[in-house]
PDB file of N, CA and C in Angstrom:
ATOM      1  N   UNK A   1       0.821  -1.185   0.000  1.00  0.00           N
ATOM      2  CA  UNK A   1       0.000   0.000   0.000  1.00  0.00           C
ATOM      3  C   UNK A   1       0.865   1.248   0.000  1.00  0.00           C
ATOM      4  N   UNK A   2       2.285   1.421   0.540  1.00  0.00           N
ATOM      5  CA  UNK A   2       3.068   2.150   0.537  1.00  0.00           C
ATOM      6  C   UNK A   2       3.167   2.686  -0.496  1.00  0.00           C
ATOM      7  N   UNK A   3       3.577   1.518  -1.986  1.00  0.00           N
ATOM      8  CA  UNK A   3       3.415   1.776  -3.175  1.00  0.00           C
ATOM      9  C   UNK A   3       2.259   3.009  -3.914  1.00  0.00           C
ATOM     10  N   UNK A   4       1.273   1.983  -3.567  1.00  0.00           N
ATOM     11  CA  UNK A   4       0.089   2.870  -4.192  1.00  0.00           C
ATOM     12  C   UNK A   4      -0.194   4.175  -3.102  1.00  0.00           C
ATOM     13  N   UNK A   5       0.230   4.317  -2.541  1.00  0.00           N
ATOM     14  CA  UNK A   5       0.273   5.727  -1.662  1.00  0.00           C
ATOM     15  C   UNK A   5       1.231   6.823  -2.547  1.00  0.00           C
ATOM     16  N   UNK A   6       1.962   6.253  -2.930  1.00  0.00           N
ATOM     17  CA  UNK A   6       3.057   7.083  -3.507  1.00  0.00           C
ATOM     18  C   UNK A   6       2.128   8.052  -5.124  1.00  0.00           C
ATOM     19  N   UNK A   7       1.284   7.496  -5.339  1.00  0.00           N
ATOM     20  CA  UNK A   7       0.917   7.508  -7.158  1.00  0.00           C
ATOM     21  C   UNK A   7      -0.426   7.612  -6.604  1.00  0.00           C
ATOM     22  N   UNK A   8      -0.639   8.992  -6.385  1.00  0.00           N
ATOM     23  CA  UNK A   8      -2.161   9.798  -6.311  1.00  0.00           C
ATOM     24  C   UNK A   8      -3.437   9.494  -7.479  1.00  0.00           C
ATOM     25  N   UNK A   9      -2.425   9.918  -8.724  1.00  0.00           N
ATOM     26  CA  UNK A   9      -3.304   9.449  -9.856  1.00  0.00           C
ATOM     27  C   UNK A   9      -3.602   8.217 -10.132  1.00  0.00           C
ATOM     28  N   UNK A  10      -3.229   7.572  -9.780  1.00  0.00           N
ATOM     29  CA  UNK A  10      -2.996   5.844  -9.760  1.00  0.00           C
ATOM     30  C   UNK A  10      -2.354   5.083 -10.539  1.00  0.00           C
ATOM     31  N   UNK A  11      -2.050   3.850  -9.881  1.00  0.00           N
ATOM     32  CA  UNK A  11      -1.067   2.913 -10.928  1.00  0.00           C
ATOM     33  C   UNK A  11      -1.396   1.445 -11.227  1.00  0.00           C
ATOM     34  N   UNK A  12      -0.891   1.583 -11.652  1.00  0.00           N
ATOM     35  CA  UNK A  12      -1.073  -0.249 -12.464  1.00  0.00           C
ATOM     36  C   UNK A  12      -0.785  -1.201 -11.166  1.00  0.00           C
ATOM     37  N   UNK A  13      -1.616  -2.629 -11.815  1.00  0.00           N
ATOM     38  CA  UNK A  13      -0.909  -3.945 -10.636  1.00  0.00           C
ATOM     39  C   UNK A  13       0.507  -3.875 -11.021  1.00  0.00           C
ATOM     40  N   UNK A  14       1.065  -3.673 -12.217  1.00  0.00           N
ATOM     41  CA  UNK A  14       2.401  -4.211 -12.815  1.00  0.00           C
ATOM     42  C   UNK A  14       3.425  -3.234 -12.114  1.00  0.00           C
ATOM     43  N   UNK A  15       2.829  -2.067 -11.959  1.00  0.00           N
ATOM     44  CA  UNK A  15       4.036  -1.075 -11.694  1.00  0.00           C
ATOM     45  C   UNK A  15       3.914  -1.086  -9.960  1.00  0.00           C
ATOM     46  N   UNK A  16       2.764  -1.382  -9.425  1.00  0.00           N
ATOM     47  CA  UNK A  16       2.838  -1.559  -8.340  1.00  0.00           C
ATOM     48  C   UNK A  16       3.213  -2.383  -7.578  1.00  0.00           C
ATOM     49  N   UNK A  17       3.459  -3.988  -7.967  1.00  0.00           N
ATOM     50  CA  UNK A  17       3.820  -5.334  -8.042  1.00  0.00           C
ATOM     51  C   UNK A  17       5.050  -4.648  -8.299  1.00  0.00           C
ATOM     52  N   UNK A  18       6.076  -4.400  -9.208  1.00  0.00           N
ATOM     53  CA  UNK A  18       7.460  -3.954  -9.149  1.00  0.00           C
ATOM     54  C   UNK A  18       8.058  -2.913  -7.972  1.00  0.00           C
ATOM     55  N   UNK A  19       7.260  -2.262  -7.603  1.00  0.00           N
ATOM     56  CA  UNK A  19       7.555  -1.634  -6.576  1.00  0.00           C
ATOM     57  C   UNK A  19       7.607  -1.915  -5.405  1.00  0.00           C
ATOM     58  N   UNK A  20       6.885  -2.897  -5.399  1.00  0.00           N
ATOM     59  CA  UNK A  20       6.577  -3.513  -3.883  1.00  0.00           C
ATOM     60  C   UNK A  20       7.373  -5.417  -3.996  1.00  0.00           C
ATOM     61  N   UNK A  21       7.963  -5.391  -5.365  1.00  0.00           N
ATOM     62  CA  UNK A  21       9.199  -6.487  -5.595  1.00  0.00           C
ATOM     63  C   UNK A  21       8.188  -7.704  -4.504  1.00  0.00           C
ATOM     64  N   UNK A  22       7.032  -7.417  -5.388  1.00  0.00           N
ATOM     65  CA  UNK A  22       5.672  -9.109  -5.594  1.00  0.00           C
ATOM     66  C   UNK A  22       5.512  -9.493  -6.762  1.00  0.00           C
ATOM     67  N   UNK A  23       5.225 -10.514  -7.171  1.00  0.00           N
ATOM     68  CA  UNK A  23       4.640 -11.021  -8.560  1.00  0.00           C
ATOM     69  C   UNK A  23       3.336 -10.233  -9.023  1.00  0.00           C
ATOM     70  N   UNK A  24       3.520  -9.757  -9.791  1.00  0.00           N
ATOM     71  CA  UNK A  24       2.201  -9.494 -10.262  1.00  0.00           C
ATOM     72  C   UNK A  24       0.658  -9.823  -9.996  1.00  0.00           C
ATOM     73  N   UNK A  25       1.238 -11.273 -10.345  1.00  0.00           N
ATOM     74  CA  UNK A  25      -0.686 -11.701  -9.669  1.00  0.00           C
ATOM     75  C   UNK A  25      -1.092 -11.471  -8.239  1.00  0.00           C
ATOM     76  N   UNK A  26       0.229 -11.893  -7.328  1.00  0.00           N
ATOM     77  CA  UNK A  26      -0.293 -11.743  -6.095  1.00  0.00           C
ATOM     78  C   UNK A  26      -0.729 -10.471  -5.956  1.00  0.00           C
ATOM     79  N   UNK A  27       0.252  -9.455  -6.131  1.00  0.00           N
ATOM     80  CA  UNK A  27      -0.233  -7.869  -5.893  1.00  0.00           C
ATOM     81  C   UNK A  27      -1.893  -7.489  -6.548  1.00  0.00           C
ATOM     82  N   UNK A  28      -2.179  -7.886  -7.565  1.00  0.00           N
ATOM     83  CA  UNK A  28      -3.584  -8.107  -8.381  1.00  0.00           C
ATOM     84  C   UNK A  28      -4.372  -8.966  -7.329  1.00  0.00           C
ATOM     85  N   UNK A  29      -4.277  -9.632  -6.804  1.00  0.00           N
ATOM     86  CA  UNK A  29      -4.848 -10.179  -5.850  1.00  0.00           C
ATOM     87  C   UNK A  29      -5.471  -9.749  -4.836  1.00  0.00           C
ATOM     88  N   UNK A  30      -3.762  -9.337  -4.189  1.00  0.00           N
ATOM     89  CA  UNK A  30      -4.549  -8.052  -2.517  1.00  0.00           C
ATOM     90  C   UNK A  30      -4.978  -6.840  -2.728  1.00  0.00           C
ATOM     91  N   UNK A  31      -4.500  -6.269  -4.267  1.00  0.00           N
ATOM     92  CA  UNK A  31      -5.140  -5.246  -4.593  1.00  0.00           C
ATOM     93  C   UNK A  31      -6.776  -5.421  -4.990  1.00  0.00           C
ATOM     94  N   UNK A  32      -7.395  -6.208  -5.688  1.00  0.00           N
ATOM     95  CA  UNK A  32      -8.767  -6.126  -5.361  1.00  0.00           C
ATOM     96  C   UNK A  32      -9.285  -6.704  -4.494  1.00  0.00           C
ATOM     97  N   UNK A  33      -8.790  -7.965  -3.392  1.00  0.00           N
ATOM     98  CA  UNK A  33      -9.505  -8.443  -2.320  1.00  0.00           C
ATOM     99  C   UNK A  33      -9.457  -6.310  -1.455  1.00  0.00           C
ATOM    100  N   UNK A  34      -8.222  -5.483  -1.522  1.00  0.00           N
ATOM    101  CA  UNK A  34      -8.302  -4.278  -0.756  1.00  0.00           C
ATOM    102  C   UNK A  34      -9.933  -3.831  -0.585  1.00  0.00           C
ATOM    103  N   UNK A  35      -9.679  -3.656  -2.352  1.00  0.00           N
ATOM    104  CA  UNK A  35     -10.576  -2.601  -3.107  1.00  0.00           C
ATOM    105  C   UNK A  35     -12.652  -3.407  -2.297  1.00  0.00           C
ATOM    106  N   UNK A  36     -12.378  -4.786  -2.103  1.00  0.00           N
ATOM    107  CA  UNK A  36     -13.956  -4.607  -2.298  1.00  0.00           C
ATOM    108  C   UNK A  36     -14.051  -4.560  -0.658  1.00  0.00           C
ATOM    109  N   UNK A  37     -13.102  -4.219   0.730  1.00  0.00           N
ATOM    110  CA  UNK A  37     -13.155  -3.954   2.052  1.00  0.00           C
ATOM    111  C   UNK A  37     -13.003  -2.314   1.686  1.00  0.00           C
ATOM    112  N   UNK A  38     -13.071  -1.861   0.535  1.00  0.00           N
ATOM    113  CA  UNK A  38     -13.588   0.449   0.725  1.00  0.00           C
ATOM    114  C   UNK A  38     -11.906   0.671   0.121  1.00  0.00           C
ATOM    115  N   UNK A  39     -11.289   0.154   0.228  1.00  0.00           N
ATOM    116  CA  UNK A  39      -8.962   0.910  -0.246  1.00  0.00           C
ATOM    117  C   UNK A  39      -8.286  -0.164  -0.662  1.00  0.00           C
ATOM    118  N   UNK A  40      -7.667   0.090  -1.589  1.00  0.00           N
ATOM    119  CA  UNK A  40      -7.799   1.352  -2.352  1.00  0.00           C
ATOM    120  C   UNK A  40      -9.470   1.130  -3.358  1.00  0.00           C
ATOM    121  N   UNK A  41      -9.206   2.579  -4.379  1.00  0.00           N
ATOM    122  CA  UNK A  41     -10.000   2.330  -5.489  1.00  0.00           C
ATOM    123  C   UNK A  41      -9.445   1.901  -6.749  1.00  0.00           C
ATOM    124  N   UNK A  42     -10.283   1.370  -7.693  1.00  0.00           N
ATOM    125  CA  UNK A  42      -9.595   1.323  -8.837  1.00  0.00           C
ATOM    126  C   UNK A  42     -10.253   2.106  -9.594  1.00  0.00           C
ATOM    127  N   UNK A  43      -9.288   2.535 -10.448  1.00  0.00           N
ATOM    128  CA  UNK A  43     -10.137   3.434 -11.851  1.00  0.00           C
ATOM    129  C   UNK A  43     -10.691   2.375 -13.091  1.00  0.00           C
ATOM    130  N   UNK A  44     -11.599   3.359 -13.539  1.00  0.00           N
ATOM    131  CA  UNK A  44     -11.875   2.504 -15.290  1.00  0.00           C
ATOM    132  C   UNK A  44     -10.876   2.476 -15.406  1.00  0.00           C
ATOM    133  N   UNK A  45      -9.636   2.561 -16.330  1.00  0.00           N
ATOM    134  CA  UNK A  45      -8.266   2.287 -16.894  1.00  0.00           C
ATOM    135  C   UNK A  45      -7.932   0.643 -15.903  1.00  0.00           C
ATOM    136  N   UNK A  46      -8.352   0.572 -15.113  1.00  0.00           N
ATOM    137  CA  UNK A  46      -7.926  -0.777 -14.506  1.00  0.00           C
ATOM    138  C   UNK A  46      -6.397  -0.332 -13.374  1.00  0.00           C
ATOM    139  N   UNK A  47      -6.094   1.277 -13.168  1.00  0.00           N
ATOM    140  CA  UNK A  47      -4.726   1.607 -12.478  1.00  0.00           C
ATOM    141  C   UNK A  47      -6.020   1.866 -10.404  1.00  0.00           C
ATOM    142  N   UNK A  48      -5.270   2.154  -9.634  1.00  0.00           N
ATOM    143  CA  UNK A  48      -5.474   2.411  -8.384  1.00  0.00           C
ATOM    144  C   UNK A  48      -5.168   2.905  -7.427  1.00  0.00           C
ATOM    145  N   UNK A  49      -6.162   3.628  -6.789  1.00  0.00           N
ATOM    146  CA  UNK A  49      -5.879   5.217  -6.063  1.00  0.00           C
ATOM    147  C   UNK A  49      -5.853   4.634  -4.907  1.00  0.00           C
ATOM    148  N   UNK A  50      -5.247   5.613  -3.579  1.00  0.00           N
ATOM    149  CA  UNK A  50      -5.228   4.865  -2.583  1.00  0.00           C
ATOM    150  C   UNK A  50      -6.462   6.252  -1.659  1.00  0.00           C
ATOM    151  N   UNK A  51      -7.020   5.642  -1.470  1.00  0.00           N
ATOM    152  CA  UNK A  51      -8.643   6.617  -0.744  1.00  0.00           C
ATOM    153  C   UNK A  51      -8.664   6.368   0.658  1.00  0.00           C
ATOM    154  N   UNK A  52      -9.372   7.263   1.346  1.00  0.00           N
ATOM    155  CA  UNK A  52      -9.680   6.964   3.057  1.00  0.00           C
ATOM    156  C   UNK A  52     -10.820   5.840   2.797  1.00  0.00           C
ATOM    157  N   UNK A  53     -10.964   4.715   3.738  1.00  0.00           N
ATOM    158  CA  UNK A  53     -12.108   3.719   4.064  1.00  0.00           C
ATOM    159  C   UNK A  53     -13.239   3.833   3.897  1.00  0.00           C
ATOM    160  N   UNK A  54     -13.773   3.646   3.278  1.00  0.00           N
ATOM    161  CA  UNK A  54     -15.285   4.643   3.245  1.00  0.00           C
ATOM    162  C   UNK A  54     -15.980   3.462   4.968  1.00  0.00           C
ATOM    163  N   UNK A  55     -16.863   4.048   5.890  1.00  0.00           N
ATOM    164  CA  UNK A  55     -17.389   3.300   6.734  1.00  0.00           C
ATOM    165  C   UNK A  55     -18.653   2.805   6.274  1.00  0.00           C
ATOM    166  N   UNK A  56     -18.517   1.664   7.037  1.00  0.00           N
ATOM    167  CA  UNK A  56     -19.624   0.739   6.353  1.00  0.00           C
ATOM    168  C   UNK A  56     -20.939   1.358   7.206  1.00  0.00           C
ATOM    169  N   UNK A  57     -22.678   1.412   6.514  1.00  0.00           N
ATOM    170  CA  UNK A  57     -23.311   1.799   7.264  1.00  0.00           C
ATOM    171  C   UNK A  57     -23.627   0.991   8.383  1.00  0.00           C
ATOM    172  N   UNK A  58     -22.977   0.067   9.109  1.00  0.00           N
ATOM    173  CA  UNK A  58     -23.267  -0.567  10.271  1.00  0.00           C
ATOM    174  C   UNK A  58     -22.156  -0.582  11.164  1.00  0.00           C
ATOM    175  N   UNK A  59     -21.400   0.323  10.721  1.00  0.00           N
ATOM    176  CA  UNK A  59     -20.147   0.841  11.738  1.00  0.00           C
ATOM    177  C   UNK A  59     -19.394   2.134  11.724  1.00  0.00           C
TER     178      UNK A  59
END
């Protein structure tokens, strides 16, 4: 997440997976298991922003 903290506009699994020196898939992995617990987001383009949590309405 450090990674994608860095890249406001957002970035790729690939460039983010290199940065964070993971395989690709795995990083594609925890990056959307993140995305469907509220962080990060992903954009249409398929790259990803890193956002505050949105709270769930039962907490």
């Amino acid at each position: 997440m450090e990674a994608d903290g860095a890249h406001r506009d957002g970035a790729s699994v690939r460039q983010l997976a290199q940065e964070a020196g993971s395989p690709e898939v795995t990083a594609g992995r925890i990056l959307r298991e993140l995305t469907r617990d509220g962080y990060p987001h992903e954009l249409d383009d398929g790259a990803f922003t890193v956002r505050e949590r949105c709270a769930s309405p039962s907490g």
